[in-house]
PDB file of N, CA and C in Angstrom:
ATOM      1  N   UNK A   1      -4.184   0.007 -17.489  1.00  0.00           N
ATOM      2  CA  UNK A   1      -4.782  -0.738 -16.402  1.00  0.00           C
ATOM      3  C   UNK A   1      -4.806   0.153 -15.167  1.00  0.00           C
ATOM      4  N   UNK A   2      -5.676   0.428 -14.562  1.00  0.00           N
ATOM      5  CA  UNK A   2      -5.938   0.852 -13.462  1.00  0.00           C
ATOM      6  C   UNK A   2      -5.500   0.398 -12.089  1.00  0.00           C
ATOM      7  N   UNK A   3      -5.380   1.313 -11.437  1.00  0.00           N
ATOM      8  CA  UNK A   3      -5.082   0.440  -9.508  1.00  0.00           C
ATOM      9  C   UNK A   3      -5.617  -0.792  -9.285  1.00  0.00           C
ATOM     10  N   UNK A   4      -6.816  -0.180  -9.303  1.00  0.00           N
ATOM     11  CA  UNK A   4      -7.896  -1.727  -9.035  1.00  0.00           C
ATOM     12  C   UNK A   4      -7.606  -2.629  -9.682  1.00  0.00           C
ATOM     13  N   UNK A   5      -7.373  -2.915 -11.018  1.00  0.00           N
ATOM     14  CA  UNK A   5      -7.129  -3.798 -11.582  1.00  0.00           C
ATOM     15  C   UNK A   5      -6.005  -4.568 -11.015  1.00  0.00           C
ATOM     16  N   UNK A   6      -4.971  -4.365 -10.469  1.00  0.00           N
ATOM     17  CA  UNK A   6      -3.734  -4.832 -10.438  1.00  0.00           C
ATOM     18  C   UNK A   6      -3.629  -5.918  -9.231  1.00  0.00           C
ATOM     19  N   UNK A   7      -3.528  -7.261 -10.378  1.00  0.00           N
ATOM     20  CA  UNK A   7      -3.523  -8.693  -9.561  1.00  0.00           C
ATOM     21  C   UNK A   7      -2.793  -8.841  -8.299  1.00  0.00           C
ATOM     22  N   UNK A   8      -3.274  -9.214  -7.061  1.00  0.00           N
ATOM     23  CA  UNK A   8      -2.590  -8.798  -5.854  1.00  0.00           C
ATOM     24  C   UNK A   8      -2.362 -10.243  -5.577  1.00  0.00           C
ATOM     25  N   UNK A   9      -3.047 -11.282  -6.128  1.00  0.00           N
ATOM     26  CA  UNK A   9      -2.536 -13.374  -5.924  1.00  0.00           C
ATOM     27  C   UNK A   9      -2.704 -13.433  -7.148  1.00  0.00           C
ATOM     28  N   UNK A  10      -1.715 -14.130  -7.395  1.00  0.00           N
ATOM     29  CA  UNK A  10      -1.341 -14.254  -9.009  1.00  0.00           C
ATOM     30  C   UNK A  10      -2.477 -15.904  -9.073  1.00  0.00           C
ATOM     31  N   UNK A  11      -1.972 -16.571  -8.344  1.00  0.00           N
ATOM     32  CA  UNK A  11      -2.397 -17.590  -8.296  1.00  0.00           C
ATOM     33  C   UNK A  11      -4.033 -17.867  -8.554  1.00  0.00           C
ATOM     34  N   UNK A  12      -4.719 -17.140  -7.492  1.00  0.00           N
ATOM     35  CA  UNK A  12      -6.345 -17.348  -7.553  1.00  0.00           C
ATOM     36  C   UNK A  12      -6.706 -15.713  -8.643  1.00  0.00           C
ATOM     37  N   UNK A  13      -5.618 -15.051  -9.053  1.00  0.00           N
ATOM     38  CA  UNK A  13      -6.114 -14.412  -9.922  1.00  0.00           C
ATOM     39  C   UNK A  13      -7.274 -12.510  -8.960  1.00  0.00           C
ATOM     40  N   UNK A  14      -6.969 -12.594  -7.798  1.00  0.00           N
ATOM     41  CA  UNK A  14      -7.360 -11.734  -6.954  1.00  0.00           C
ATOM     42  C   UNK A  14      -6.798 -10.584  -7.030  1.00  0.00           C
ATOM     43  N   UNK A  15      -7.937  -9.405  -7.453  1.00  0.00           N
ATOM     44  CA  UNK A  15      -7.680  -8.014  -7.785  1.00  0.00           C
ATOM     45  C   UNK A  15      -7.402  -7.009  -6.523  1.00  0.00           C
ATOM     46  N   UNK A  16      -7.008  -6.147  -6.772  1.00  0.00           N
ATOM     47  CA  UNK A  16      -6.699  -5.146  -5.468  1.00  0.00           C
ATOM     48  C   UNK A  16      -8.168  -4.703  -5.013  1.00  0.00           C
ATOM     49  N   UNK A  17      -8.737  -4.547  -5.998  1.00  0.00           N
ATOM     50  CA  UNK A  17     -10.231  -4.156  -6.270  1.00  0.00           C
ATOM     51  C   UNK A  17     -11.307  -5.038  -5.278  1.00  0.00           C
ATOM     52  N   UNK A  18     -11.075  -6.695  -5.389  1.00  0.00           N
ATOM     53  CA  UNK A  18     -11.623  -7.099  -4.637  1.00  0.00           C
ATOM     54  C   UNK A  18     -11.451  -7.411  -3.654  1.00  0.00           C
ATOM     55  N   UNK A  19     -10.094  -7.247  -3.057  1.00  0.00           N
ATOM     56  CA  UNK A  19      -9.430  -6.998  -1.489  1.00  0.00           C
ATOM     57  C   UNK A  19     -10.366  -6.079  -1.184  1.00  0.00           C
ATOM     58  N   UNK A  20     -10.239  -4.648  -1.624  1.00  0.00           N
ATOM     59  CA  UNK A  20     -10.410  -3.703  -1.310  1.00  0.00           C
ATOM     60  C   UNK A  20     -12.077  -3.676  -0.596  1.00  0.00           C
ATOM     61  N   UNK A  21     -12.927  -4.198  -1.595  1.00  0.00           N
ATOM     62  CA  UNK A  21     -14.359  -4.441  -1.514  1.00  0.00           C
ATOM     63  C   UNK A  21     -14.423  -4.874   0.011  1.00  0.00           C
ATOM     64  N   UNK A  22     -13.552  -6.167  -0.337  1.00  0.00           N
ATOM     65  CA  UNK A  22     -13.698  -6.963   0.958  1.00  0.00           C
ATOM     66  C   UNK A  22     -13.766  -6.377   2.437  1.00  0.00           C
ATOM     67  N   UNK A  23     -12.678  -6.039   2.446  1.00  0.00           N
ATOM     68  CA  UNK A  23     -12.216  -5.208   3.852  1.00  0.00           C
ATOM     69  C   UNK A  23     -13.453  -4.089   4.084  1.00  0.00           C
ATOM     70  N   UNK A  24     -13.850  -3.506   2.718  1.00  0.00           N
ATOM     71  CA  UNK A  24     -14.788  -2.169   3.332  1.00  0.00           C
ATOM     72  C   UNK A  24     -15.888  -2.989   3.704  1.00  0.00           C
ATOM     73  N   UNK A  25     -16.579  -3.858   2.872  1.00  0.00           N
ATOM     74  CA  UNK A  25     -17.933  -4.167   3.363  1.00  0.00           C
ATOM     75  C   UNK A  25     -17.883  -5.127   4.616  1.00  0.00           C
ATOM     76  N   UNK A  26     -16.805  -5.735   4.984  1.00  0.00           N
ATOM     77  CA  UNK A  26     -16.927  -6.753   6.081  1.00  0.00           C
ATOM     78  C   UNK A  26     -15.982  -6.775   7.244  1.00  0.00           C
ATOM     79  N   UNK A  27     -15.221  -5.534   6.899  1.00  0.00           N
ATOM     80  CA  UNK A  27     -14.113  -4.875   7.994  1.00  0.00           C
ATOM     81  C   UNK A  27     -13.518  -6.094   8.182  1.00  0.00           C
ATOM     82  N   UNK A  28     -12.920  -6.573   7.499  1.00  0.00           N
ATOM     83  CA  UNK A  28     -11.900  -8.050   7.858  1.00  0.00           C
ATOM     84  C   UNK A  28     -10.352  -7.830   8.330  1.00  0.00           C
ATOM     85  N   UNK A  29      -9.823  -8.838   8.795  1.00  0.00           N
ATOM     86  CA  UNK A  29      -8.604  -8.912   8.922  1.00  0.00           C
ATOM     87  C   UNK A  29      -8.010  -9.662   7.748  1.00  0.00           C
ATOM     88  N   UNK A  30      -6.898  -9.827   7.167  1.00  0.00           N
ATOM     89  CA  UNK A  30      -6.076 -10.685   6.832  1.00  0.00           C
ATOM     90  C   UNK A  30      -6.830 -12.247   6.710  1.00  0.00           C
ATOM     91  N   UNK A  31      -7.107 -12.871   7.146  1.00  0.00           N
ATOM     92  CA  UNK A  31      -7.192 -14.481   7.675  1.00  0.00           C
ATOM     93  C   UNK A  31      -8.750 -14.201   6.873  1.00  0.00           C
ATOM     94  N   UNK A  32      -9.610 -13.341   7.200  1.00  0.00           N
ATOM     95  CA  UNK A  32     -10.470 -13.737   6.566  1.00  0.00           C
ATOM     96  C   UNK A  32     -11.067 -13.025   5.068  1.00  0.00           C
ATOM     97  N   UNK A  33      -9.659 -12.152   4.544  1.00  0.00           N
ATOM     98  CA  UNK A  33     -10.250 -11.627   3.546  1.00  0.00           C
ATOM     99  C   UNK A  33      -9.288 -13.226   2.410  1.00  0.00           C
ATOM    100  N   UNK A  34      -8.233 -13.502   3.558  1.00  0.00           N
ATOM    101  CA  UNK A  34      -8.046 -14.887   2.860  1.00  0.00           C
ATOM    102  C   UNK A  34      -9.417 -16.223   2.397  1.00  0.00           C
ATOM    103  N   UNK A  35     -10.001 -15.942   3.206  1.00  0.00           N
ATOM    104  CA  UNK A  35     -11.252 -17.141   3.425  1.00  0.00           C
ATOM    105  C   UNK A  35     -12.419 -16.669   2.948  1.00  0.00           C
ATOM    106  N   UNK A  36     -12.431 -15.426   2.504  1.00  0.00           N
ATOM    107  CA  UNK A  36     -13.513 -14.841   1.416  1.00  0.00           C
ATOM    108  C   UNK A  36     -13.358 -14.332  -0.123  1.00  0.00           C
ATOM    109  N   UNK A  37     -11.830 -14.262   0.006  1.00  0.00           N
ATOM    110  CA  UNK A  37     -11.510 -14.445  -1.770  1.00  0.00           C
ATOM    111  C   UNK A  37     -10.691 -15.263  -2.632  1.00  0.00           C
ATOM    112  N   UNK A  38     -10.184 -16.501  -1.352  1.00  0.00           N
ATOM    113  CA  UNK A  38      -9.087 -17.072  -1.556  1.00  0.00           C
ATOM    114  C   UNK A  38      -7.984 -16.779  -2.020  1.00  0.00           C
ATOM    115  N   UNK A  39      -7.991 -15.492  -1.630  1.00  0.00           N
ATOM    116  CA  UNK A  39      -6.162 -14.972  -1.859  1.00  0.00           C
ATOM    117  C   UNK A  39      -5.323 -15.675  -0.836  1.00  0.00           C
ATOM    118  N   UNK A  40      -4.236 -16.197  -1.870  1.00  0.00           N
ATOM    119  CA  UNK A  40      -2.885 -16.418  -1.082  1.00  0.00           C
ATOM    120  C   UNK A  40      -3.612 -18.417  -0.286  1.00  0.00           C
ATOM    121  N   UNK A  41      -4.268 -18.789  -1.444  1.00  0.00           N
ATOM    122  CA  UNK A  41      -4.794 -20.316  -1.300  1.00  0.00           C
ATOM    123  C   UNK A  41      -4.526 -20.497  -2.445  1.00  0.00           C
ATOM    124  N   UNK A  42      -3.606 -20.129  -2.869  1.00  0.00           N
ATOM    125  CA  UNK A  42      -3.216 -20.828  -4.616  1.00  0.00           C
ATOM    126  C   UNK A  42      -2.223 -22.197  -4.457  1.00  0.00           C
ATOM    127  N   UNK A  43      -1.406 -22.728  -5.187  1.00  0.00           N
ATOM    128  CA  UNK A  43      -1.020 -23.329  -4.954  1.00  0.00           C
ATOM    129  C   UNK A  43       0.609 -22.784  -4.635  1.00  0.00           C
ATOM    130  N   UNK A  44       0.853 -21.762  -4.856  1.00  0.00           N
ATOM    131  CA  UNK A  44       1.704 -21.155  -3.900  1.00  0.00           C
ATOM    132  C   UNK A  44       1.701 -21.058  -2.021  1.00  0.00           C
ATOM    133  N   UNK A  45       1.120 -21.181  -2.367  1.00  0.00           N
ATOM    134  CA  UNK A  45       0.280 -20.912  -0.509  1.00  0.00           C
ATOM    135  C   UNK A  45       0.670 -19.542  -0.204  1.00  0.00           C
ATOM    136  N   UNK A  46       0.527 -18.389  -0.604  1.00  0.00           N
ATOM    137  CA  UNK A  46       0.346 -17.458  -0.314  1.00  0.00           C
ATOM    138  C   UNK A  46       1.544 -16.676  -0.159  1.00  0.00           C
ATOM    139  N   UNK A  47       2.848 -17.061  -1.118  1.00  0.00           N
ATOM    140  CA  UNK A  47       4.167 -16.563  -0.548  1.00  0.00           C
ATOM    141  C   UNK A  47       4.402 -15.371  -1.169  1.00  0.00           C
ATOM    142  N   UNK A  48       3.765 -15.627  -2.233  1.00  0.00           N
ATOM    143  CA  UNK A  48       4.097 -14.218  -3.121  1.00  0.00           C
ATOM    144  C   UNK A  48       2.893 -13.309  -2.932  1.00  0.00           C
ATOM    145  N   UNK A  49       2.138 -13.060  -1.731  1.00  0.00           N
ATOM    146  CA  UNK A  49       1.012 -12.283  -1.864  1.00  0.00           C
ATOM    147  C   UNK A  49       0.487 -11.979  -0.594  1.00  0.00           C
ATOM    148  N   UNK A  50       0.767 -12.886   0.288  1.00  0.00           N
ATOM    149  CA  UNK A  50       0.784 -12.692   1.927  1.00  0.00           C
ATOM    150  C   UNK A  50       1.107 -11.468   2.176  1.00  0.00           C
ATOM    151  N   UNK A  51       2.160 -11.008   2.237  1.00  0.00           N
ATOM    152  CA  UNK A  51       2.743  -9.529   3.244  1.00  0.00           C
ATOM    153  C   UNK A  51       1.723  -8.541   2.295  1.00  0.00           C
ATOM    154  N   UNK A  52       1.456  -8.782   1.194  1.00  0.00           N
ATOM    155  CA  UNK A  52       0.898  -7.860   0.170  1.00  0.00           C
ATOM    156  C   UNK A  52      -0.712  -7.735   0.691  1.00  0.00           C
ATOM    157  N   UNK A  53      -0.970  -8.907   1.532  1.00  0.00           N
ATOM    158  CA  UNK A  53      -2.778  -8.472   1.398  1.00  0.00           C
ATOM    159  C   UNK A  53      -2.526  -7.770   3.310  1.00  0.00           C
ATOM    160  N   UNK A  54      -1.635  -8.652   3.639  1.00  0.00           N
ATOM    161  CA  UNK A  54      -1.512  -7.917   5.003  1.00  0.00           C
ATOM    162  C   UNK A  54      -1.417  -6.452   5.132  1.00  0.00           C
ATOM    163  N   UNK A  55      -0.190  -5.512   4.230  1.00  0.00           N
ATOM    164  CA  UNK A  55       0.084  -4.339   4.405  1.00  0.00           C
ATOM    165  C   UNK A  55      -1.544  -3.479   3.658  1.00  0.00           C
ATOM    166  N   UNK A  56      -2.440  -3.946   2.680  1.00  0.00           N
ATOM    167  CA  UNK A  56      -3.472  -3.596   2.295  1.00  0.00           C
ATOM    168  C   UNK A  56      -4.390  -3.939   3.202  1.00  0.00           C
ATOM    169  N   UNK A  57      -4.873  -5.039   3.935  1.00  0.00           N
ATOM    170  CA  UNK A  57      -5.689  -4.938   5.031  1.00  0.00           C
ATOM    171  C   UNK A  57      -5.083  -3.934   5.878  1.00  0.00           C
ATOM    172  N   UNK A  58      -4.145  -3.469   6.724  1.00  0.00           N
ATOM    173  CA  UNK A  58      -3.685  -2.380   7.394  1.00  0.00           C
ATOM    174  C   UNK A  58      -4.022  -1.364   7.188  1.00  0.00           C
ATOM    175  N   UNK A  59      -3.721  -1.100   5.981  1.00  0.00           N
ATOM    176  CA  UNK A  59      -3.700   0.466   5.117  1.00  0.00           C
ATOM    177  C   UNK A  59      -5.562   0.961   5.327  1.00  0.00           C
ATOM    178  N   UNK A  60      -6.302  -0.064   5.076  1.00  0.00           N
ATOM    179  CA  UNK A  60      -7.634   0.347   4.663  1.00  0.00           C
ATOM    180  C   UNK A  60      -8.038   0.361   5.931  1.00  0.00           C
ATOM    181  N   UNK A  61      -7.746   0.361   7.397  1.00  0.00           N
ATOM    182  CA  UNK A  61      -8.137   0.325   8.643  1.00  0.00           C
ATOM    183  C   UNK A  61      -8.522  -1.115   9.405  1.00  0.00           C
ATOM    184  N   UNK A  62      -8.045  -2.241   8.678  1.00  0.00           N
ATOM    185  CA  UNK A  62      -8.317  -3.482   9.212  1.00  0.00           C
ATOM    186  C   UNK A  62      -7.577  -3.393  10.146  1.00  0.00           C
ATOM    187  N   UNK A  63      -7.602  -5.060  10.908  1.00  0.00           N
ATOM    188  CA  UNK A  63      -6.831  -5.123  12.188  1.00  0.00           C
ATOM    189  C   UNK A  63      -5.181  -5.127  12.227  1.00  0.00           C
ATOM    190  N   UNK A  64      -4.615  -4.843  12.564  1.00  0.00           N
ATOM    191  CA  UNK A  64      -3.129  -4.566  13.148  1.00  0.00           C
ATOM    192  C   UNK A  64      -2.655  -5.761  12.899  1.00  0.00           C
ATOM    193  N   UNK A  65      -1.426  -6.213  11.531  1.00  0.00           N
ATOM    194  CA  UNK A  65      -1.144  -7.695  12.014  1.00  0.00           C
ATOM    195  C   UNK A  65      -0.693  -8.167  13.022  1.00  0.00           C
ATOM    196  N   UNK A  66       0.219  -7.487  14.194  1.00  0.00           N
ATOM    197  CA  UNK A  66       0.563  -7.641  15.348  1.00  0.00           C
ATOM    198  C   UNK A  66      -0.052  -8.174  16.054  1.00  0.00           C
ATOM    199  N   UNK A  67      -1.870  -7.664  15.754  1.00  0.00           N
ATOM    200  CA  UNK A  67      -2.934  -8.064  16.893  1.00  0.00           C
ATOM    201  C   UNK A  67      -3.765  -9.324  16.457  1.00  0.00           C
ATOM    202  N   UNK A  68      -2.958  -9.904  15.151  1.00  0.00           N
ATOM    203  CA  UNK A  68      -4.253 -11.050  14.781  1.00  0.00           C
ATOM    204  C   UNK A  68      -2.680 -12.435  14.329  1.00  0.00           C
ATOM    205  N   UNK A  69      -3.331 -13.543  14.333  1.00  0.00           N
ATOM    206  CA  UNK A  69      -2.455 -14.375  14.088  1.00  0.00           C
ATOM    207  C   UNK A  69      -2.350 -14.392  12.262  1.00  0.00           C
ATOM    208  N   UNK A  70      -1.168 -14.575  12.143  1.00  0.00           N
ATOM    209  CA  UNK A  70      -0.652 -14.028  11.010  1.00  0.00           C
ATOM    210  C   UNK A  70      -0.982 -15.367  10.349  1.00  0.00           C
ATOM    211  N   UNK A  71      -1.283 -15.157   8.536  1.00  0.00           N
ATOM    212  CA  UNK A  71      -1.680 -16.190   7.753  1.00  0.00           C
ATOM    213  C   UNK A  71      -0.600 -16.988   7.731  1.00  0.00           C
ATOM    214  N   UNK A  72      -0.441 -18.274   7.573  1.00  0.00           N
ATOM    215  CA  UNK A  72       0.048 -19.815   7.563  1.00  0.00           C
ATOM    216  C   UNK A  72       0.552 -20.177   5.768  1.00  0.00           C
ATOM    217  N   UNK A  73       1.561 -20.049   6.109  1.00  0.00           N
ATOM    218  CA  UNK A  73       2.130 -20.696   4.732  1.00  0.00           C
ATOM    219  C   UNK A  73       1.712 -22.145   4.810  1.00  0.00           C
ATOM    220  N   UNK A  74       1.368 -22.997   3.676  1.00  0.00           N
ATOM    221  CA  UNK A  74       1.040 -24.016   3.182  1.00  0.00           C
ATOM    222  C   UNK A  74       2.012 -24.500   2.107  1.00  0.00           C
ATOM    223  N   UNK A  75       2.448 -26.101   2.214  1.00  0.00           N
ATOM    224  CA  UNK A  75       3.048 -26.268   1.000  1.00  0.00           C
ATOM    225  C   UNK A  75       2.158 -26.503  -0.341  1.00  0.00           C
ATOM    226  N   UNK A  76       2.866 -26.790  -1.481  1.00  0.00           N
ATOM    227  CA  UNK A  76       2.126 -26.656  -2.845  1.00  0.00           C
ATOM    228  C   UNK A  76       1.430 -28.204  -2.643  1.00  0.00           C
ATOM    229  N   UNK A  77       0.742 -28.346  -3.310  1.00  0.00           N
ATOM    230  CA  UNK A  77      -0.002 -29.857  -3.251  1.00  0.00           C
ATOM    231  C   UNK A  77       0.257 -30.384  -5.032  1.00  0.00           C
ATOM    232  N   UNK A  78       0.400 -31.399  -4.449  1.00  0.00           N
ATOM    233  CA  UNK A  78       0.847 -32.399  -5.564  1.00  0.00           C
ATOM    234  C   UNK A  78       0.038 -33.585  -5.948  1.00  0.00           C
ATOM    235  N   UNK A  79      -0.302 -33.778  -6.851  1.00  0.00           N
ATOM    236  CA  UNK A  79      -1.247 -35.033  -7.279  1.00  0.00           C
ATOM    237  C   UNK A  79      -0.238 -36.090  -6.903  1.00  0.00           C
ATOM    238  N   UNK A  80      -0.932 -37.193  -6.096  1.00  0.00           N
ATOM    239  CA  UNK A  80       0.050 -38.115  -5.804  1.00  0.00           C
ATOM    240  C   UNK A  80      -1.508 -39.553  -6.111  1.00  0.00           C
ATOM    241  N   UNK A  81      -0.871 -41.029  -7.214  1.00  0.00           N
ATOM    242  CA  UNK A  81      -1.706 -41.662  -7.391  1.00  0.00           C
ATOM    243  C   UNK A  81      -2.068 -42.551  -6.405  1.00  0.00           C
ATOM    244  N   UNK A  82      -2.748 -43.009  -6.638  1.00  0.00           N
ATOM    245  CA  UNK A  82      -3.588 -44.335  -5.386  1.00  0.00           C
ATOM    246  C   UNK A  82      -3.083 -45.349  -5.104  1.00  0.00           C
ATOM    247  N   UNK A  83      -2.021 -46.283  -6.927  1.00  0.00           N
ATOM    248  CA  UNK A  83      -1.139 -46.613  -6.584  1.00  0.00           C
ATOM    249  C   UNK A  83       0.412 -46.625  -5.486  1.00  0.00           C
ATOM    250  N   UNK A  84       0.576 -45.239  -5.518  1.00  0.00           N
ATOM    251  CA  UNK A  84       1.893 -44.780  -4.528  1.00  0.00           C
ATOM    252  C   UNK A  84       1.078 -44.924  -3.074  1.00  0.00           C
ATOM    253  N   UNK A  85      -0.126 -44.630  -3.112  1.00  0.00           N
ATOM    254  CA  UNK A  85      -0.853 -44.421  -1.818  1.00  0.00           C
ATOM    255  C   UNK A  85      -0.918 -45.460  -1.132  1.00  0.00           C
ATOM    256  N   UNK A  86      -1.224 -46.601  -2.238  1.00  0.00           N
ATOM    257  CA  UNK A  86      -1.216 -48.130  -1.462  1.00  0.00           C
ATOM    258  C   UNK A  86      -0.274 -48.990  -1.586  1.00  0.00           C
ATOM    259  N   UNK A  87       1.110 -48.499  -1.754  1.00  0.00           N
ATOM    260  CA  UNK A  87       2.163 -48.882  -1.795  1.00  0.00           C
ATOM    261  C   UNK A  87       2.491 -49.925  -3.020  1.00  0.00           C
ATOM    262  N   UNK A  88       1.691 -49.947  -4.135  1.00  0.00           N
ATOM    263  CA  UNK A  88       2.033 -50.769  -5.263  1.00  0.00           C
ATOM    264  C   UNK A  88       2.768 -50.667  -6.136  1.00  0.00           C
ATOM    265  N   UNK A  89       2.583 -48.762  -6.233  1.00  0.00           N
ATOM    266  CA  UNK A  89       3.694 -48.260  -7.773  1.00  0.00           C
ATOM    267  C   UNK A  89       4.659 -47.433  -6.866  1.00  0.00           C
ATOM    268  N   UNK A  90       5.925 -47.212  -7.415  1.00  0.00           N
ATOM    269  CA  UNK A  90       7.056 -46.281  -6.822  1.00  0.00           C
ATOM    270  C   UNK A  90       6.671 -45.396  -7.877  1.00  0.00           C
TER     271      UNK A  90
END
């Protein structure tokens, strides 16, 4: 397996390869190479892959994380039924 190949969000399944794309063709920061490949929107929310797309946006000449607001952990989401919702089933 090659560099490129090597899954950088386990979760949405996001290659180094297509970070990489990202950042060159659209000079992104962090936040939006999140919002163009959905890395680190898994249902992890990005814990295991965050610092990882940050130090790779850096590396390739993106913005400074210092200088941009840093991505937002999210908790995992849970199917919760309609019953619990409308207070009928525990």
């Amino acid at each position: 397996m090659s560099e490129n190949q090597t899954v950088i969000c386990r979760c949405e399944e996001i290659t180094l390869k297509e970070i990489k794309e990202t950042v060159e063709r659209f000079k992104c920061s962090s936040r939006e190479v999140k919002l163009r490949t959905r890395a680190g929107m898994g249902p992890c929310g990005g814990r295991t892959c965050r610092c990882m797309i940050d130090r790779i946006v850096e590396q390739l000449g993106g913005p400074s994380i210092s200088n941009e607001v840093s991505l937002s952990y999210r908790p995992p989401v849970r199917p919760v039924s309609f019953g619990v919702l409308g207070g009928e089933a525990k």
